[in-house]
PDB file of N, CA and C in Angstrom:
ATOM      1  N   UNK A   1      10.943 -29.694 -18.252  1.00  0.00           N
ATOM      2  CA  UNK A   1      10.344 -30.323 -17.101  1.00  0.00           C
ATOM      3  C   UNK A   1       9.898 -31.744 -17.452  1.00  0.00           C
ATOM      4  N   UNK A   2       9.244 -31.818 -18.709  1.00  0.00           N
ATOM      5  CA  UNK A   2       9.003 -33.302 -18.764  1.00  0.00           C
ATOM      6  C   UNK A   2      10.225 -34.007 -19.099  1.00  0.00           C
ATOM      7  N   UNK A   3      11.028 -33.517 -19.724  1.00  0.00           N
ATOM      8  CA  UNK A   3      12.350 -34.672 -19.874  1.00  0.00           C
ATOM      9  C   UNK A   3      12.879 -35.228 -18.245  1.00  0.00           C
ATOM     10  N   UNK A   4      12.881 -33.883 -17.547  1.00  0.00           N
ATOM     11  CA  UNK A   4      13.653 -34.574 -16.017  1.00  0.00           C
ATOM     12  C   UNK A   4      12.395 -35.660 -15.950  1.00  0.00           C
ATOM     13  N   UNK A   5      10.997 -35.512 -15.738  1.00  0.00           N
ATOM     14  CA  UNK A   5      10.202 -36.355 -15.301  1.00  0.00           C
ATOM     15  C   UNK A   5      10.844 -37.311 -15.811  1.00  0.00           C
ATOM     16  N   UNK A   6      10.711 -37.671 -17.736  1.00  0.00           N
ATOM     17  CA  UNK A   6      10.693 -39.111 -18.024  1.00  0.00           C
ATOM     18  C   UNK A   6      12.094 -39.944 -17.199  1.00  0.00           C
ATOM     19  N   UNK A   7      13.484 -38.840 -17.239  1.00  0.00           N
ATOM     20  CA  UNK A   7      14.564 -39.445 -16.768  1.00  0.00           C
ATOM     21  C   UNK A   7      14.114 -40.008 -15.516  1.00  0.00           C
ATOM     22  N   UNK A   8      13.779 -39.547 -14.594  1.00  0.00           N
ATOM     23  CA  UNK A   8      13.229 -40.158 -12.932  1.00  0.00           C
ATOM     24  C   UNK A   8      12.400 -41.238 -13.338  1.00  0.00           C
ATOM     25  N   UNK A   9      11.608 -41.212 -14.176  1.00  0.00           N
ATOM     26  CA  UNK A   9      10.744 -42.428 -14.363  1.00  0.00           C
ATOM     27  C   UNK A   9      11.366 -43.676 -14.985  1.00  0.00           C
ATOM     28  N   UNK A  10      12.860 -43.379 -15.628  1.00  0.00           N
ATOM     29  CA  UNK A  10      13.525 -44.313 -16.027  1.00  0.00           C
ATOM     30  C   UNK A  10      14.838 -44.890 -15.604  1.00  0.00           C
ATOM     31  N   UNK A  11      15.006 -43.550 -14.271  1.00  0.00           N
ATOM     32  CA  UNK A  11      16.297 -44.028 -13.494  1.00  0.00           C
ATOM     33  C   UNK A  11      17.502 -43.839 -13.819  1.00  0.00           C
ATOM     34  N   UNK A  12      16.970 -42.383 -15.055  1.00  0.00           N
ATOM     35  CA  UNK A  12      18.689 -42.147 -15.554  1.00  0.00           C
ATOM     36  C   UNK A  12      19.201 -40.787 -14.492  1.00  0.00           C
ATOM     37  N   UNK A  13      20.353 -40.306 -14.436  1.00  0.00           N
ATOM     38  CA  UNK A  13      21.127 -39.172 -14.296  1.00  0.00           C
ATOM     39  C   UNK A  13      20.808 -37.962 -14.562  1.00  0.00           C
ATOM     40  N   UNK A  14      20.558 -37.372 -13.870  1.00  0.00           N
ATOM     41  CA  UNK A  14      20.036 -35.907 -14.275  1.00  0.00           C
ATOM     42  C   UNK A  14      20.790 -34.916 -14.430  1.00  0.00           C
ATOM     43  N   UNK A  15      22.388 -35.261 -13.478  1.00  0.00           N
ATOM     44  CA  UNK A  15      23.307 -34.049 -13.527  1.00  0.00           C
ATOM     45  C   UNK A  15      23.208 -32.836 -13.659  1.00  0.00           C
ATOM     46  N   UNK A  16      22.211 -32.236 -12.417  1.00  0.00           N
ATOM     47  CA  UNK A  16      21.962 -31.178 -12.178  1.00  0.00           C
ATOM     48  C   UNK A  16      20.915 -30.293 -13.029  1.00  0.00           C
ATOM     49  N   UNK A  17      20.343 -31.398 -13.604  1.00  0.00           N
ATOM     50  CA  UNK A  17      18.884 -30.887 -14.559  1.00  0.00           C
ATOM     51  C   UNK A  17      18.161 -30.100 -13.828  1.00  0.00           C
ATOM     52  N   UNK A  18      17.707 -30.581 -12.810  1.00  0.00           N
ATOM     53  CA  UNK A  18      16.829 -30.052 -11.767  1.00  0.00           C
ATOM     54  C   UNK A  18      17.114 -28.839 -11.287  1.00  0.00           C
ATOM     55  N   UNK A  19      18.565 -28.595 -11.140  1.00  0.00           N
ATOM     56  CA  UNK A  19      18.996 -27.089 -11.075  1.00  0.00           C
ATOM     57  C   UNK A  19      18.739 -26.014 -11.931  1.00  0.00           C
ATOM     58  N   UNK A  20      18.964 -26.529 -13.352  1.00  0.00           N
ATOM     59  CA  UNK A  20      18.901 -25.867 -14.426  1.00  0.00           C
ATOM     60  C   UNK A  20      17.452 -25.522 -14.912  1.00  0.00           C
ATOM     61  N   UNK A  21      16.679 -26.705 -14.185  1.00  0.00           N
ATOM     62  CA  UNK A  21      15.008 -26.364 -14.472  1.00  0.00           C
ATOM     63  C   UNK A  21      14.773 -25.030 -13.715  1.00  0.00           C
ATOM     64  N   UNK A  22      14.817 -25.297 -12.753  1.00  0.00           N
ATOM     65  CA  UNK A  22      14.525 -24.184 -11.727  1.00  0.00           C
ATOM     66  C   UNK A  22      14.959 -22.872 -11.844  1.00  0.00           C
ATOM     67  N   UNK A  23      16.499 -22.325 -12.228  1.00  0.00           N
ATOM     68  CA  UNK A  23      16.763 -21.682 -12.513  1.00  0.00           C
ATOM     69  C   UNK A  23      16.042 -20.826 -13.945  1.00  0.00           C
ATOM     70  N   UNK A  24      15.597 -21.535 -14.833  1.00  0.00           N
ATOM     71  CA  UNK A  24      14.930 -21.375 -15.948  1.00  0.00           C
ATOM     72  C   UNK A  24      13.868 -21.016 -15.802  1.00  0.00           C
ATOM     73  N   UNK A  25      13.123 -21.786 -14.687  1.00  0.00           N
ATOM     74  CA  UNK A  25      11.634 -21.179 -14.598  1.00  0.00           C
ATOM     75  C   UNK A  25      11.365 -19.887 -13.543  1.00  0.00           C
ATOM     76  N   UNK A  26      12.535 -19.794 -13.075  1.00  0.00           N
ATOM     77  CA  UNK A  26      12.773 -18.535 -12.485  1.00  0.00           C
ATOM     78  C   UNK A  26      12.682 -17.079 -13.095  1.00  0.00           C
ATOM     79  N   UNK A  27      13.937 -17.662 -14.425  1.00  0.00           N
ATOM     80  CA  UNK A  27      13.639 -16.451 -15.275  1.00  0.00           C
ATOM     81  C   UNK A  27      12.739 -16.218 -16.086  1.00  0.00           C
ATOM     82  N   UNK A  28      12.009 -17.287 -16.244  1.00  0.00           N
ATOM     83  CA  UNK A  28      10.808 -16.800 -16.827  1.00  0.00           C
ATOM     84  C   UNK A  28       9.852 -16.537 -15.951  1.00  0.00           C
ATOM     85  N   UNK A  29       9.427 -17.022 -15.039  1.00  0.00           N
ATOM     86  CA  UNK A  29       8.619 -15.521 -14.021  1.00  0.00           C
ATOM     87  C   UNK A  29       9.090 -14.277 -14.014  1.00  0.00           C
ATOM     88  N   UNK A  30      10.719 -13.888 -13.838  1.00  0.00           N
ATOM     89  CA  UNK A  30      11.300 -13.026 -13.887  1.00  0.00           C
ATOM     90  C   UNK A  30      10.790 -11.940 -15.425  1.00  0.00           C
ATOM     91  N   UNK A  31      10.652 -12.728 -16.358  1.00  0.00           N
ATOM     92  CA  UNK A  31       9.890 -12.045 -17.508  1.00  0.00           C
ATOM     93  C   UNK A  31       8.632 -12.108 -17.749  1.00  0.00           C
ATOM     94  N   UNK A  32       8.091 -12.949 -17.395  1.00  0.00           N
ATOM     95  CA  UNK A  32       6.156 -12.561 -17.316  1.00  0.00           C
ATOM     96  C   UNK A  32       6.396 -11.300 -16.526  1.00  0.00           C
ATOM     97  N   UNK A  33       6.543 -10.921 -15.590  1.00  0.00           N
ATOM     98  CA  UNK A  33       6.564 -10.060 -14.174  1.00  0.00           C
ATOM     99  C   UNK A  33       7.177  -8.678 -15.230  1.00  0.00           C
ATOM    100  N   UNK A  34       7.836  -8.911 -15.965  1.00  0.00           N
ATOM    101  CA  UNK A  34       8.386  -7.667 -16.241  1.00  0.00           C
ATOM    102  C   UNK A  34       7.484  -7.490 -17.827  1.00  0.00           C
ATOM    103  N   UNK A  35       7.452  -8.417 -18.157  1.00  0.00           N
ATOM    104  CA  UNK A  35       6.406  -7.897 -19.032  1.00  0.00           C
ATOM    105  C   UNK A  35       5.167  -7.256 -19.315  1.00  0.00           C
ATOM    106  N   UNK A  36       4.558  -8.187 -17.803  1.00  0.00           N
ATOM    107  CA  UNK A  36       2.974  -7.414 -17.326  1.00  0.00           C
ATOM    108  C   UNK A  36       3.441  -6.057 -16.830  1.00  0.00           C
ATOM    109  N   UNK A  37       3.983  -5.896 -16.328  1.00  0.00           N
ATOM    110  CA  UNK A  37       4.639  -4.499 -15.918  1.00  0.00           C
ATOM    111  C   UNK A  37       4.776  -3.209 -17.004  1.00  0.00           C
ATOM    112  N   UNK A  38       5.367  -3.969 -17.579  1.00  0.00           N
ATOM    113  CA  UNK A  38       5.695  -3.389 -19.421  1.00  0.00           C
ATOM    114  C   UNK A  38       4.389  -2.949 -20.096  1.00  0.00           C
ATOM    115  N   UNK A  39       3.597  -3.918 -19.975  1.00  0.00           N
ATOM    116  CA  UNK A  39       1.943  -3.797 -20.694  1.00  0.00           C
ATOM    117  C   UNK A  39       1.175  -2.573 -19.915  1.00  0.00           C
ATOM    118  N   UNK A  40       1.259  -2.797 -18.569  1.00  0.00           N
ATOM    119  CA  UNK A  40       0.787  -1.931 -17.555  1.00  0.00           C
ATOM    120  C   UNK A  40       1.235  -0.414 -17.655  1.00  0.00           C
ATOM    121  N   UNK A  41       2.622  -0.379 -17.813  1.00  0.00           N
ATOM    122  CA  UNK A  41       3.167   1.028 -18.129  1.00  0.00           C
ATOM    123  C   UNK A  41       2.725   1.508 -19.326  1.00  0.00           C
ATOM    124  N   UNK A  42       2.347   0.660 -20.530  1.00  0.00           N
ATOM    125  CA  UNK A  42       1.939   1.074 -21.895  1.00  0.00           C
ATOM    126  C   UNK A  42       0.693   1.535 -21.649  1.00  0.00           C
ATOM    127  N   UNK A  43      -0.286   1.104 -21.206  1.00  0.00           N
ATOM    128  CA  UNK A  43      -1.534   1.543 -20.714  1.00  0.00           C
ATOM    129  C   UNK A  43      -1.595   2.593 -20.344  1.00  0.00           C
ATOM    130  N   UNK A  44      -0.862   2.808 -19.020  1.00  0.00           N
ATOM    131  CA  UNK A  44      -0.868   4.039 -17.869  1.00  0.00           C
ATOM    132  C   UNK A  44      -0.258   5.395 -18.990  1.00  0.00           C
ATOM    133  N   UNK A  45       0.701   5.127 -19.830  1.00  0.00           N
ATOM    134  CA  UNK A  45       0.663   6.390 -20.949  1.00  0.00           C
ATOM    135  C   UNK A  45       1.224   7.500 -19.766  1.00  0.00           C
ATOM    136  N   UNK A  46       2.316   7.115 -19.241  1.00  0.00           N
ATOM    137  CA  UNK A  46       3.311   7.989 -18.005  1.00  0.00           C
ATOM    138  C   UNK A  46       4.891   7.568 -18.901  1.00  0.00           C
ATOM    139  N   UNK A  47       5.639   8.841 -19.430  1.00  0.00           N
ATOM    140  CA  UNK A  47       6.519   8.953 -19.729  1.00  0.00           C
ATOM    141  C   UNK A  47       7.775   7.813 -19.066  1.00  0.00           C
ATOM    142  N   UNK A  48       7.974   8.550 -18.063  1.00  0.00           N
ATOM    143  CA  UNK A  48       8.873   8.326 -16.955  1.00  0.00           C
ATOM    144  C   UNK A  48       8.752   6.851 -16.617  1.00  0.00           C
ATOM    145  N   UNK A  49       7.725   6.459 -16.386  1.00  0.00           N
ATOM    146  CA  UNK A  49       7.774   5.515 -15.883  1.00  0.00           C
ATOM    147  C   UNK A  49       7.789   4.085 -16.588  1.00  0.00           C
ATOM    148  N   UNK A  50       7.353   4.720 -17.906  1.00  0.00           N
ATOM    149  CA  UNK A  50       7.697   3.798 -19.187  1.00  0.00           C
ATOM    150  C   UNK A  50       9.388   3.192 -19.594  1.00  0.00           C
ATOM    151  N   UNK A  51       9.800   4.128 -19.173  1.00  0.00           N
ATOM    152  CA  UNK A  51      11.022   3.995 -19.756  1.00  0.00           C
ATOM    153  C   UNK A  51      11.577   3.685 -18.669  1.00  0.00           C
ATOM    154  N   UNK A  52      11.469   3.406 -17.240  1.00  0.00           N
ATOM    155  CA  UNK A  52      12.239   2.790 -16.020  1.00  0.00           C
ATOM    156  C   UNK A  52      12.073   1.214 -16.350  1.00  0.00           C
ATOM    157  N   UNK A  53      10.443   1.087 -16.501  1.00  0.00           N
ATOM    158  CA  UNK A  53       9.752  -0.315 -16.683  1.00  0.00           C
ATOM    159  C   UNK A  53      10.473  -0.906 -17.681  1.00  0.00           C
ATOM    160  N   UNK A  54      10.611   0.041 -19.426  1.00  0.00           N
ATOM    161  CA  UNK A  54      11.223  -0.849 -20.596  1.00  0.00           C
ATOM    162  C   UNK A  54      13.144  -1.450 -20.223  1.00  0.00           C
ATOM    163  N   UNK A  55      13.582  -0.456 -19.202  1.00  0.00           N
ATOM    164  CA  UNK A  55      14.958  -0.889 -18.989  1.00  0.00           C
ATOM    165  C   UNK A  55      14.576  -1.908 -18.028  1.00  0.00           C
ATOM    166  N   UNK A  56      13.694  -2.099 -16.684  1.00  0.00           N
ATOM    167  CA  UNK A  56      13.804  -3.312 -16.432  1.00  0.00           C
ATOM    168  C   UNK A  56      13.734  -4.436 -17.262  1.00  0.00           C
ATOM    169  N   UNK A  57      12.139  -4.279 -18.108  1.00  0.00           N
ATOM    170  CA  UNK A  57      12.244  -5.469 -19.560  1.00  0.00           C
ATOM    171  C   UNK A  57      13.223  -5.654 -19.947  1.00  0.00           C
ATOM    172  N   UNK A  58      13.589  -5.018 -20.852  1.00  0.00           N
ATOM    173  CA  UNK A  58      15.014  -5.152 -21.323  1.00  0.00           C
ATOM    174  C   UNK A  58      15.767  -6.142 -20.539  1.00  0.00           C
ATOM    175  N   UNK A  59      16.910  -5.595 -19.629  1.00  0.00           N
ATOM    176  CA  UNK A  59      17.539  -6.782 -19.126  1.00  0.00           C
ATOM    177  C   UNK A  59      16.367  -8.116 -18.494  1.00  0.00           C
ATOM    178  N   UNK A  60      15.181  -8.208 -18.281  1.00  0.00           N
ATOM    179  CA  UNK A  60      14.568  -9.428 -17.865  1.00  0.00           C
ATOM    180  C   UNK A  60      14.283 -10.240 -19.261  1.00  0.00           C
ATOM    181  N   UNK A  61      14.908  -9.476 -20.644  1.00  0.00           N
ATOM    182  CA  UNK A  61      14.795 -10.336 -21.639  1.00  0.00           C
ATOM    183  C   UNK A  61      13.412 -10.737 -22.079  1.00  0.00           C
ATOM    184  N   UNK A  62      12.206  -9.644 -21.746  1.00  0.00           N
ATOM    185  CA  UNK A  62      11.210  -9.740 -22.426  1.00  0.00           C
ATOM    186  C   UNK A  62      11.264  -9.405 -24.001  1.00  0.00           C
ATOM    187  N   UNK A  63      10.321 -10.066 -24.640  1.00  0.00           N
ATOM    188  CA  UNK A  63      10.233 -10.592 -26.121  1.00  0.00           C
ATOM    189  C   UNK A  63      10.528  -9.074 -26.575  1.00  0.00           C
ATOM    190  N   UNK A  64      10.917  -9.264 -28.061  1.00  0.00           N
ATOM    191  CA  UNK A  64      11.772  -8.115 -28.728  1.00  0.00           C
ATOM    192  C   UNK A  64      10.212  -7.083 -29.366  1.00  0.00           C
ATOM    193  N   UNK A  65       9.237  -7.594 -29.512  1.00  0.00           N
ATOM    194  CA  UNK A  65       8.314  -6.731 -30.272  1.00  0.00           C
ATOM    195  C   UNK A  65       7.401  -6.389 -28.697  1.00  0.00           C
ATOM    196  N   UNK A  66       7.422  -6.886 -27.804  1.00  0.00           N
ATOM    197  CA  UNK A  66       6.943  -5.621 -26.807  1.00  0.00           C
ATOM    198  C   UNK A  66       7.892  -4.726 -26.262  1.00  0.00           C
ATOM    199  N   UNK A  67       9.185  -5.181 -26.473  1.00  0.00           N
ATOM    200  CA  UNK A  67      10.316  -3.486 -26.437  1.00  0.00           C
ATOM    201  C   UNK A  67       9.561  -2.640 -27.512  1.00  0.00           C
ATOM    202  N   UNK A  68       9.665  -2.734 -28.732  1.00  0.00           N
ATOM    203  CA  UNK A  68       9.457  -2.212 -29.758  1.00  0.00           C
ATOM    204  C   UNK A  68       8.201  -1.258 -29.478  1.00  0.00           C
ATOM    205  N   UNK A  69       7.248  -1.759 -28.870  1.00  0.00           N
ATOM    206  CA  UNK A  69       5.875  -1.423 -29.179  1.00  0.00           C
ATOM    207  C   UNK A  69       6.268  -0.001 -27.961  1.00  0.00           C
ATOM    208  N   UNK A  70       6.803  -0.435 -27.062  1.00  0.00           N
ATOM    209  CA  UNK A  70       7.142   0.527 -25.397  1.00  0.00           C
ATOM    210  C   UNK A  70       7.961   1.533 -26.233  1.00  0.00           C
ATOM    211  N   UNK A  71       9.043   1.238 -26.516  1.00  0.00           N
ATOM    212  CA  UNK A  71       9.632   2.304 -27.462  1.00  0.00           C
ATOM    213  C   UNK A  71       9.169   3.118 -28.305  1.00  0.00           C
ATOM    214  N   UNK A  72       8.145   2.713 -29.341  1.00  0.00           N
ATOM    215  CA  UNK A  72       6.979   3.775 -30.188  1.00  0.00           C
ATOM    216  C   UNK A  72       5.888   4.246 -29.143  1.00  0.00           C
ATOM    217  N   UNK A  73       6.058   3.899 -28.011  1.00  0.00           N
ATOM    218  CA  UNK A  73       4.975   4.473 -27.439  1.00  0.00           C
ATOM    219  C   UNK A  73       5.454   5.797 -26.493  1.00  0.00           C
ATOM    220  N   UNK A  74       6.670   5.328 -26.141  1.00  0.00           N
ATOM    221  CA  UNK A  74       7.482   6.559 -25.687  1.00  0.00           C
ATOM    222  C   UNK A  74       7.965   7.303 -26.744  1.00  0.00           C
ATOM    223  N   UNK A  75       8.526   7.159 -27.464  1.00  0.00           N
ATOM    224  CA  UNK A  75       8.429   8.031 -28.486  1.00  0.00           C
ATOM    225  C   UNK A  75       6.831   9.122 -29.192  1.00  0.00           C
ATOM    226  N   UNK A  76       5.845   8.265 -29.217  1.00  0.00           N
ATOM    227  CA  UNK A  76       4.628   8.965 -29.336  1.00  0.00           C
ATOM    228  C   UNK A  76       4.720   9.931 -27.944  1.00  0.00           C
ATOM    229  N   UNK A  77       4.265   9.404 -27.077  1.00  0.00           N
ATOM    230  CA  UNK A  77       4.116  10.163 -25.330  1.00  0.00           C
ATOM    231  C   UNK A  77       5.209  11.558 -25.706  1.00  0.00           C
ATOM    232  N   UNK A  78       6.204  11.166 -26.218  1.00  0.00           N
ATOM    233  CA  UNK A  78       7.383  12.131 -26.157  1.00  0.00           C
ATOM    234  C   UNK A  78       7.252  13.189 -27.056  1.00  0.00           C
ATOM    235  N   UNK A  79       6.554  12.926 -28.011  1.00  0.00           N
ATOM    236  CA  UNK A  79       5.983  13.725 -29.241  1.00  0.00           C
ATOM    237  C   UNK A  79       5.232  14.405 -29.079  1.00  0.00           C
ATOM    238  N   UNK A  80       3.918  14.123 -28.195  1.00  0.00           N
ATOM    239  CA  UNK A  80       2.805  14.588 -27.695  1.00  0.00           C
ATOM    240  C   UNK A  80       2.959  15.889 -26.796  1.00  0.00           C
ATOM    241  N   UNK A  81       4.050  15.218 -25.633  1.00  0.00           N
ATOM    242  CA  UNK A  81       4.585  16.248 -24.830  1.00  0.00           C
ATOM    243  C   UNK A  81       5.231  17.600 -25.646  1.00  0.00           C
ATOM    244  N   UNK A  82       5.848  17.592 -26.654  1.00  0.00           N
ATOM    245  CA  UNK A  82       6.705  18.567 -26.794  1.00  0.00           C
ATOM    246  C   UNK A  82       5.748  19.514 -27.824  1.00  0.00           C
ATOM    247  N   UNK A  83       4.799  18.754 -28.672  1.00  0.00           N
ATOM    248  CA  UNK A  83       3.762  19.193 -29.120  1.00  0.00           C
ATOM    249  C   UNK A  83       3.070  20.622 -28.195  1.00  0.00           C
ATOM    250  N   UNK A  84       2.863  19.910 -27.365  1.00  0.00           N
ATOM    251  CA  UNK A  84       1.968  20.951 -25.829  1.00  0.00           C
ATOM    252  C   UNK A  84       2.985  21.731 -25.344  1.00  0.00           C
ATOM    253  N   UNK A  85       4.224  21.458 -25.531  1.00  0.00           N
ATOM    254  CA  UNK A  85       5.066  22.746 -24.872  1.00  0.00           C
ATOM    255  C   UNK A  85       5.324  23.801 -25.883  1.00  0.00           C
ATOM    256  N   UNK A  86       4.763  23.213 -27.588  1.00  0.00           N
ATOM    257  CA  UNK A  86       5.548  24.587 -28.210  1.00  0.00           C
ATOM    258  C   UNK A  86       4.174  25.228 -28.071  1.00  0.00           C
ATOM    259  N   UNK A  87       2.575  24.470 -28.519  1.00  0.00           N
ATOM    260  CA  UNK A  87       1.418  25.037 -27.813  1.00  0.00           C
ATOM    261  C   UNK A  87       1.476  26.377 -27.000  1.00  0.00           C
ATOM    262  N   UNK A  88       2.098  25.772 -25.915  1.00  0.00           N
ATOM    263  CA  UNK A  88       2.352  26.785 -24.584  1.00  0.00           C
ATOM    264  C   UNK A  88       2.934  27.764 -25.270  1.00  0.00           C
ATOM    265  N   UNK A  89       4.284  27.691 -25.471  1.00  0.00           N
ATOM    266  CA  UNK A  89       4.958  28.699 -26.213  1.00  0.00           C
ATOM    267  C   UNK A  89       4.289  29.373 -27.107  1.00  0.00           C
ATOM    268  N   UNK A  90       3.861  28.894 -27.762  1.00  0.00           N
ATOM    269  CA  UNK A  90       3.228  30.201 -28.755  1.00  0.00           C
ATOM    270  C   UNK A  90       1.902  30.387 -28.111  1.00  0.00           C
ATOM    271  N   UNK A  91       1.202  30.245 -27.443  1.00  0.00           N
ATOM    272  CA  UNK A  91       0.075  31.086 -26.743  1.00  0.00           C
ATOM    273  C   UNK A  91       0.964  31.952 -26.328  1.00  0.00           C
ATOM    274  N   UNK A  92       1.746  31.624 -25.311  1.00  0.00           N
ATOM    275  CA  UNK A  92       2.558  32.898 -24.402  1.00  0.00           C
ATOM    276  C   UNK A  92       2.828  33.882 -25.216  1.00  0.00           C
ATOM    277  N   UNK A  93       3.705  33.540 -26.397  1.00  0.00           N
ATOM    278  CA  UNK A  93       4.183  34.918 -27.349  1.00  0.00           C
ATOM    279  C   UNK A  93       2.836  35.452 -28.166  1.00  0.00           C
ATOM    280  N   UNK A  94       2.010  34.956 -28.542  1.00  0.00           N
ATOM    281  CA  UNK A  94       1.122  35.514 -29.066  1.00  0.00           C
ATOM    282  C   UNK A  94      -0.049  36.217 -27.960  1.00  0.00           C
ATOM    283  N   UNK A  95       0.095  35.996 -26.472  1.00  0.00           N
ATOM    284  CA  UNK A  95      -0.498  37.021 -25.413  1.00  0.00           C
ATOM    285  C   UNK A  95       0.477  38.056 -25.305  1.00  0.00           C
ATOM    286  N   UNK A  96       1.362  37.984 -25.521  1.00  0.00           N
ATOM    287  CA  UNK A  96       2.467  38.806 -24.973  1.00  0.00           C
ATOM    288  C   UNK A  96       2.764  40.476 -26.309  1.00  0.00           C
ATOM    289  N   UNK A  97       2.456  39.635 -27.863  1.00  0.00           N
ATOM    290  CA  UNK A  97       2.574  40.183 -28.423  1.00  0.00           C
ATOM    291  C   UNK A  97       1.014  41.017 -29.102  1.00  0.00           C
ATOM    292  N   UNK A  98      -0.227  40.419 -28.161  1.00  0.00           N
ATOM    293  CA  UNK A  98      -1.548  40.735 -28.425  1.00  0.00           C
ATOM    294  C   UNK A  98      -1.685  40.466 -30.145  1.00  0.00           C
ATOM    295  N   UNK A  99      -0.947  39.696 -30.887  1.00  0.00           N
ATOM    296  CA  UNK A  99      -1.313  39.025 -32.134  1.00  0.00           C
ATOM    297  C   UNK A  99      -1.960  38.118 -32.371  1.00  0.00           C
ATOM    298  N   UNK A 100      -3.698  38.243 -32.150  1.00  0.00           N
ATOM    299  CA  UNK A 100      -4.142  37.436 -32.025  1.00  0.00           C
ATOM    300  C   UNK A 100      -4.770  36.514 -33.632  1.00  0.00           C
ATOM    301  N   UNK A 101      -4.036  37.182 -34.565  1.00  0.00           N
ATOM    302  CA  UNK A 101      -3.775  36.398 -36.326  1.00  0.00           C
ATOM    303  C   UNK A 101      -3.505  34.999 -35.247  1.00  0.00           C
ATOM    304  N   UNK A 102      -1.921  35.069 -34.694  1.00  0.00           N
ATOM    305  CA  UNK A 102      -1.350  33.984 -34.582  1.00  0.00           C
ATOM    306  C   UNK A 102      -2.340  32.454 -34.193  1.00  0.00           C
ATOM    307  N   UNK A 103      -3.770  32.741 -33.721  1.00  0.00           N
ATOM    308  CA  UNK A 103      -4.418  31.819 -33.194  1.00  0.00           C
ATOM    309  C   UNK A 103      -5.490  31.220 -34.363  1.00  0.00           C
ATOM    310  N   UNK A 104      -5.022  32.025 -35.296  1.00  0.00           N
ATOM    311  CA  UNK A 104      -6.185  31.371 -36.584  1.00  0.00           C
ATOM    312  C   UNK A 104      -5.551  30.693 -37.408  1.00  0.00           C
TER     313      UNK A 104
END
């Protein structure tokens, strides 16, 4: 942005600078927007919705270490979850089988 300025201030040719600015600062709203989004989903600690948000990031070309961080975090979330389902599972078999060793 300041180069087009100085060129206008000096009366040179821009050849479609001004296009190319714009377009540029486009995509970078386009990635703040998907990044706060990104941060927001890391917070909220919702599977699903982490991983819709990191594929938007992704293609909006947000920075490579907040993929990273969304990715260990779905991966944790994902860990957590399956943690609580074998939980489940073995309460169930250990009501089922009245072995109640299994809970100590």
């Amino acid at each position: 942005q300041t180069a087009i300025e100085t060129c206008r201030e000096r009366g040179l040719r821009l050849d479609g600078a001004e296009l190319l600015l714009a377009k540029l600062q486009e995509e970078e709203q386009i990635r703040e927007a998907a990044a706060l989004a990104l941060q927001n989903a890391i917070s909220a600690g919702e599977s699903a919705t982490l991983k819709r948000t990191l594929a938007d990031a992704t293609s909006a070309g947000v920075g490579e270490w907040l993929l990273d961080k969304a990715g260990d975090h779905i991966k944790a979330l994902e860990a957590a979850d399956q943690r609580k389902r074998n939980i489940e599972v073995e309460l169930h078999l250990a009501s089922q089988a009245k072995d109640i060793s299994r809970f100590e």
